[in-house]
N, C-alpha and C. Protein backbone atom coordinates (compact mmCIF):
# COMPACT_ATOMS: atom_id res chain seq x y z
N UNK A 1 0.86 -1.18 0.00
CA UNK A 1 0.00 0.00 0.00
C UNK A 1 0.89 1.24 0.00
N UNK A 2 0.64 2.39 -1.05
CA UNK A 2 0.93 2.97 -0.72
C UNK A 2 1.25 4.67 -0.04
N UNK A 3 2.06 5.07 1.03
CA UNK A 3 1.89 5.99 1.21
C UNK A 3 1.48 7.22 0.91
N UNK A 4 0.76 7.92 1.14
CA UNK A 4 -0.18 9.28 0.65
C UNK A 4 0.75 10.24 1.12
N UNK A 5 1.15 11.33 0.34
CA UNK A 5 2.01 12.13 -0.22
C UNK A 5 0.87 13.04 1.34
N UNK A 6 2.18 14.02 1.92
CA UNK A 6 1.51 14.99 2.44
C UNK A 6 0.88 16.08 2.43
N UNK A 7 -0.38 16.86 2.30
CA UNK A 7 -1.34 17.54 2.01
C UNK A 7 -0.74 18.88 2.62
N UNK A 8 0.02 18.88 3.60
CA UNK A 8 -0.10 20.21 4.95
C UNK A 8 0.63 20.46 3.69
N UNK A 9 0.17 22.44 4.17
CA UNK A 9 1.29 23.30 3.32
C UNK A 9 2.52 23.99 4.20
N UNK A 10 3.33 24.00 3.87
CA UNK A 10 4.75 24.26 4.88
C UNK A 10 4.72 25.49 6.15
N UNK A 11 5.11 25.02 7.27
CA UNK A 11 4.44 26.08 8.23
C UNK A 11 5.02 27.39 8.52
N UNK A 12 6.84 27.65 8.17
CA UNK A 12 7.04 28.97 7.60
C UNK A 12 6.98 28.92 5.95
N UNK A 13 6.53 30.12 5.54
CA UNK A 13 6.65 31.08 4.19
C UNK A 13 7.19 31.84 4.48
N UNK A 14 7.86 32.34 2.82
CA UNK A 14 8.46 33.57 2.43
C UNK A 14 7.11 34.72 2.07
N UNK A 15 7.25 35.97 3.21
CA UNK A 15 6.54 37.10 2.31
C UNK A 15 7.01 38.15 1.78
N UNK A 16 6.50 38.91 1.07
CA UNK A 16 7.17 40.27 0.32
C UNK A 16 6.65 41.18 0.90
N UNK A 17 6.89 42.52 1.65
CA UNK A 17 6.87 43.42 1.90
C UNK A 17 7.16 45.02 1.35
N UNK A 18 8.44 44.42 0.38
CA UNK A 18 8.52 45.48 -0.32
C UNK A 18 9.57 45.60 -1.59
N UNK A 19 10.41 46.24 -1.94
CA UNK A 19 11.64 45.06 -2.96
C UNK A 19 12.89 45.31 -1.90
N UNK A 20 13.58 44.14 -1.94
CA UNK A 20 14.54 44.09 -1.43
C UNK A 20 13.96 43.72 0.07
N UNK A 21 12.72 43.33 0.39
CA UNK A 21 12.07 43.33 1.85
C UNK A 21 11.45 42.25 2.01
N UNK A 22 12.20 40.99 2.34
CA UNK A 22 11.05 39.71 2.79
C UNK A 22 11.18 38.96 4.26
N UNK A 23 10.55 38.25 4.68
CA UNK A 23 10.73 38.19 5.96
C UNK A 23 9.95 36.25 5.62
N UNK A 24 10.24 35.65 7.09
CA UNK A 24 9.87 34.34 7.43
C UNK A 24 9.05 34.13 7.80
N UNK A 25 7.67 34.19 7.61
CA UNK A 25 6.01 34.16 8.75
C UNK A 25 6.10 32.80 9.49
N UNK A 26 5.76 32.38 10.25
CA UNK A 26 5.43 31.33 10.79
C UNK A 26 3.86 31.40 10.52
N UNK A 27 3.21 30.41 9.81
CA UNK A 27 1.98 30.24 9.45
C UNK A 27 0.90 29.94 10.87
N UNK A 28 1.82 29.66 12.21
CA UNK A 28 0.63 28.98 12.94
C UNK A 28 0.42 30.37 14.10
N UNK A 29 1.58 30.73 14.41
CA UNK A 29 1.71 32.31 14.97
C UNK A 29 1.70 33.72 14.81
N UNK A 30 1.66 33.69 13.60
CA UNK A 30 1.72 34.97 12.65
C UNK A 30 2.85 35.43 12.77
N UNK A 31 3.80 35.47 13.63
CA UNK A 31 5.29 36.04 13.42
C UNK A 31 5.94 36.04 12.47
N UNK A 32 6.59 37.17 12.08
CA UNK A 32 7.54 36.92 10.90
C UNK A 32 9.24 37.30 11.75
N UNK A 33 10.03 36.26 11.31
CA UNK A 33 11.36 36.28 11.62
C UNK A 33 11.92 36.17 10.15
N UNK A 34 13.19 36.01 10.33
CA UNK A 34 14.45 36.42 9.42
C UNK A 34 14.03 37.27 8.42
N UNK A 35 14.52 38.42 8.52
CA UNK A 35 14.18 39.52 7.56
C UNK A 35 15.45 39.13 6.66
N UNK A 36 15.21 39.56 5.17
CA UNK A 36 16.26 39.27 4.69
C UNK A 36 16.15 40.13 3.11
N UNK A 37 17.16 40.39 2.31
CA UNK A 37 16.55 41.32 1.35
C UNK A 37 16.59 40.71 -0.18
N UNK A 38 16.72 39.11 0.17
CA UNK A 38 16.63 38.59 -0.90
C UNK A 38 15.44 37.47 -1.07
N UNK A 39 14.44 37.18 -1.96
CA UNK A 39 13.73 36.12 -1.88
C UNK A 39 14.41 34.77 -1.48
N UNK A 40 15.56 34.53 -2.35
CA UNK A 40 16.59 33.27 -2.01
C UNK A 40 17.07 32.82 -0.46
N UNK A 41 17.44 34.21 0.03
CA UNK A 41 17.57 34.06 0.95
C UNK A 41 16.98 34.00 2.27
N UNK A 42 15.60 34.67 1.87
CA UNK A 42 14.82 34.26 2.82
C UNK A 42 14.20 32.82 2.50
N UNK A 43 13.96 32.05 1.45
CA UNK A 43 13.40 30.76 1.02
C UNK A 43 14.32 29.58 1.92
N UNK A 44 15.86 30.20 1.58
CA UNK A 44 16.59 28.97 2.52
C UNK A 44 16.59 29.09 3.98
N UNK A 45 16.14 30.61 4.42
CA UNK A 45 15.93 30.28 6.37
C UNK A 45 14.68 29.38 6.48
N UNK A 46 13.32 29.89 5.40
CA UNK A 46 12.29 29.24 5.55
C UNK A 46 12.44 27.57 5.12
N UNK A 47 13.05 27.16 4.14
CA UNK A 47 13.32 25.59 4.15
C UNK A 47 14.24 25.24 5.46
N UNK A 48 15.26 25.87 6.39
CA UNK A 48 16.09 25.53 7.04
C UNK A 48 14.56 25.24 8.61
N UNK A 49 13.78 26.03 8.75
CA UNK A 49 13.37 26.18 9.69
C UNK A 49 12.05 24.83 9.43
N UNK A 50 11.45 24.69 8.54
CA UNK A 50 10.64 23.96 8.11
C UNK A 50 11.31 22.41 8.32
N UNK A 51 12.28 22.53 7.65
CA UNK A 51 13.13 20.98 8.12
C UNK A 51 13.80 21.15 9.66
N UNK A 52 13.54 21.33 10.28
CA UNK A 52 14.18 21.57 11.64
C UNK A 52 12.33 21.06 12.28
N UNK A 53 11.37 22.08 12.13
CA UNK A 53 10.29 21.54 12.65
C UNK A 53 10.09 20.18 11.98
N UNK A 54 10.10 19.56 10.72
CA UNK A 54 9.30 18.15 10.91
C UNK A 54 10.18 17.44 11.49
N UNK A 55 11.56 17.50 12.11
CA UNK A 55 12.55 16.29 12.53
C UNK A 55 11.90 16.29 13.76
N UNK A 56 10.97 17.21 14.76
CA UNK A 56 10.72 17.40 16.04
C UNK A 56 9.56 16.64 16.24
């Protein structure tokens, strides 16, 4: 049988604020952490933090 692919959508996102202006939301708290002034670079705190929560 097999496993069903997971549905949840990732619990930090990248948002835009402005150019050069994005930040890390946490989807379940509304906080936004790591400000950062690149999309890229905010995408890899948000994959870094996302894989850190499902290992928990």
């Amino acid at each position: 049988m097999a496993t069903p692919a997971p549905t949840d959508s990732p619990r930090f996102v990248v948002d835009e604020y402005g150019p050069r202006d994005f930040a890390v939301r946490d989807t379940v708290s509304q906080l936004s952490y790591d400000i950062r002034f690149t999309r890229k670079a905010a995408q890899d705190a948000a994959d870094r933090r996302n894989s850190r929560q499902e290992t928990r």
